[in-house]
C-alpha atoms as a PDB file:
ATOM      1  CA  UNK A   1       0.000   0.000   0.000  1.00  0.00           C
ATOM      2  CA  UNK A   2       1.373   3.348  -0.478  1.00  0.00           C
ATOM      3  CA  UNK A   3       1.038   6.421   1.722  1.00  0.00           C
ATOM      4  CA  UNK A   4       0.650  10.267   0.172  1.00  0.00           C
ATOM      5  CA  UNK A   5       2.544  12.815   2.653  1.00  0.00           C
ATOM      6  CA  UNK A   6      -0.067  16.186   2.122  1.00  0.00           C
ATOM      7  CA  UNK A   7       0.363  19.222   3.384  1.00  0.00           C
ATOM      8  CA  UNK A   8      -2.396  21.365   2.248  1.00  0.00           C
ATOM      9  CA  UNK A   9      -5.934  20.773   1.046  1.00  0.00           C
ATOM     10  CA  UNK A  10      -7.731  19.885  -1.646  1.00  0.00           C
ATOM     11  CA  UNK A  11     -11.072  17.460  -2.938  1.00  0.00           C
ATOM     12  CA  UNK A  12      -9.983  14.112  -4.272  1.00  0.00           C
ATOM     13  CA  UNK A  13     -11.382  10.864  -4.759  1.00  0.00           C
ATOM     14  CA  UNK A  14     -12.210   8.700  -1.870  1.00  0.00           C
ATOM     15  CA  UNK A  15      -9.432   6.064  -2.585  1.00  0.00           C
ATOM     16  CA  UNK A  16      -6.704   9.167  -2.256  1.00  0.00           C
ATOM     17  CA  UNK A  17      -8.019  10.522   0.376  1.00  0.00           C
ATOM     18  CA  UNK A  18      -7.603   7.810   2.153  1.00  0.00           C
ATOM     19  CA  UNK A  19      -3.957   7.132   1.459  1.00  0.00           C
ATOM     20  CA  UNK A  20      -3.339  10.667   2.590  1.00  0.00           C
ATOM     21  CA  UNK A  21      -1.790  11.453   5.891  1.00  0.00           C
ATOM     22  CA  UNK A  22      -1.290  14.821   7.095  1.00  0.00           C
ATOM     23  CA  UNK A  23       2.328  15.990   8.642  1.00  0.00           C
ATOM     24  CA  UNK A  24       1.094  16.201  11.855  1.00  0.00           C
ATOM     25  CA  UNK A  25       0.171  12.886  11.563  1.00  0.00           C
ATOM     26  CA  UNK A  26       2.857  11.226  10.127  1.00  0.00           C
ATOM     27  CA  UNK A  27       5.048   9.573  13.255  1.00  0.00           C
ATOM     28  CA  UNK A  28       1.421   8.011  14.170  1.00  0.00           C
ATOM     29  CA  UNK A  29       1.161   6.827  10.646  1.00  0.00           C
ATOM     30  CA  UNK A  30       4.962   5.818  10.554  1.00  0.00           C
ATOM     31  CA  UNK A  31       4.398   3.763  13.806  1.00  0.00           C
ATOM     32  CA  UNK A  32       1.585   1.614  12.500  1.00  0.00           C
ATOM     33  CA  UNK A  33       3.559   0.911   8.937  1.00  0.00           C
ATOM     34  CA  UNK A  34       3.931  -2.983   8.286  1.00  0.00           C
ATOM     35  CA  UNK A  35       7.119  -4.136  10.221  1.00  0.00           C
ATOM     36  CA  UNK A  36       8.932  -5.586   6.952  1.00  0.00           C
ATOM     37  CA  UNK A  37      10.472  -2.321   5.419  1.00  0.00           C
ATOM     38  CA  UNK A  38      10.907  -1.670   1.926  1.00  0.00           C
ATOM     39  CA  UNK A  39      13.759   0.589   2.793  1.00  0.00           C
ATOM     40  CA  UNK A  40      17.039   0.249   4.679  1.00  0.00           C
ATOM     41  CA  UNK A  41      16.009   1.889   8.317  1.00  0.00           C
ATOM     42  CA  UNK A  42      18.617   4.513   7.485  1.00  0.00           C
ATOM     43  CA  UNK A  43      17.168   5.891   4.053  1.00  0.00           C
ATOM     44  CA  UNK A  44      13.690   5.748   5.938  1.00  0.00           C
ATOM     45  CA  UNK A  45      15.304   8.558   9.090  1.00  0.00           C
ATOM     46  CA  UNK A  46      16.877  10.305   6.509  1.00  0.00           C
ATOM     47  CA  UNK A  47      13.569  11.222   4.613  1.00  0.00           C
ATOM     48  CA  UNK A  48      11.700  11.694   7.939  1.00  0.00           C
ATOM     49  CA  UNK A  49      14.315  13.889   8.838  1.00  0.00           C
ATOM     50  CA  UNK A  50      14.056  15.650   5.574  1.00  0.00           C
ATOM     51  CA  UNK A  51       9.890  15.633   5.665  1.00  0.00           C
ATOM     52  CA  UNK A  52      10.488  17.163   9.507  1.00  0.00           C
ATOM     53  CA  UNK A  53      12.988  20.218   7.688  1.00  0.00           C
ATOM     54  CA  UNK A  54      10.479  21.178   5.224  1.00  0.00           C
ATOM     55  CA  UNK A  55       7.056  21.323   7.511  1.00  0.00           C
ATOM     56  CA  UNK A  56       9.004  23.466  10.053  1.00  0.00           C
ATOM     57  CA  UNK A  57       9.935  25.472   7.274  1.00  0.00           C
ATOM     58  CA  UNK A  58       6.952  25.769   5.657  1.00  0.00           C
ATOM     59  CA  UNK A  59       4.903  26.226   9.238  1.00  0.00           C
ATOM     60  CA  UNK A  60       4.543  30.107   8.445  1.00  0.00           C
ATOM     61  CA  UNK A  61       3.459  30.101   4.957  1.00  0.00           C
ATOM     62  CA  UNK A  62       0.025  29.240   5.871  1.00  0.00           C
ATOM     63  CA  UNK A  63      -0.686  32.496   7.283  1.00  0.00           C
ATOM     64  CA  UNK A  64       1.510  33.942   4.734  1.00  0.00           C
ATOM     65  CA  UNK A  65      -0.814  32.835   1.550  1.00  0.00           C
ATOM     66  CA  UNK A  66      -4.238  33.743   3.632  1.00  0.00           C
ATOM     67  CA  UNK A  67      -2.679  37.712   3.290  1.00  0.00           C
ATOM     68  CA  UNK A  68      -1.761  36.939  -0.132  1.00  0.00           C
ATOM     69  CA  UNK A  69      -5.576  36.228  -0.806  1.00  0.00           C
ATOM     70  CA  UNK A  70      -6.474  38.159   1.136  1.00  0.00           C
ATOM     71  CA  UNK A  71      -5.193  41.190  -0.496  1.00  0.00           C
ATOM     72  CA  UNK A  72      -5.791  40.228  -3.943  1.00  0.00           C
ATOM     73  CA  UNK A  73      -9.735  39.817  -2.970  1.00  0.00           C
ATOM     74  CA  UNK A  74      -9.815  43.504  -1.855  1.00  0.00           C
END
């Protein structure tokens, strides 16, 4: 089975939507993963480590893009 990493929002079909795990999610999701690994454990904390980068990174954009709109709707 695969799993979709999302950050944002959007309308999908039901079968993507529920592959789709939010960030804040993902350690729950990455506990519960089948226990035979498809990657070396040290590939798999090197993109977790990567995923954990980018969403702290990203944290303030959210409120960054509702200005954006914001603006452009005035």
């Amino acid at each position: 089975s695969s799993l979709v990493v999302f950050a944002g929002s959007a309308r999908t079909s039901r079968r993507v939507h529920n592959q789709i795990v939010r960030i804040k999610h993902l350690k729950t999701a990455l506990r519960q993963r089948p226990t035979s690994d498809y990657l070396p454990d040290w590939k798999r904390d090197a993109a977790w480590d990567a995923l954990k980068r980018h969403a702290k990174a990203n944290s303030g954009r959210a409120a960054e893009h509702r200005e954006q709109l914001k603006r452009r709707s005035q």
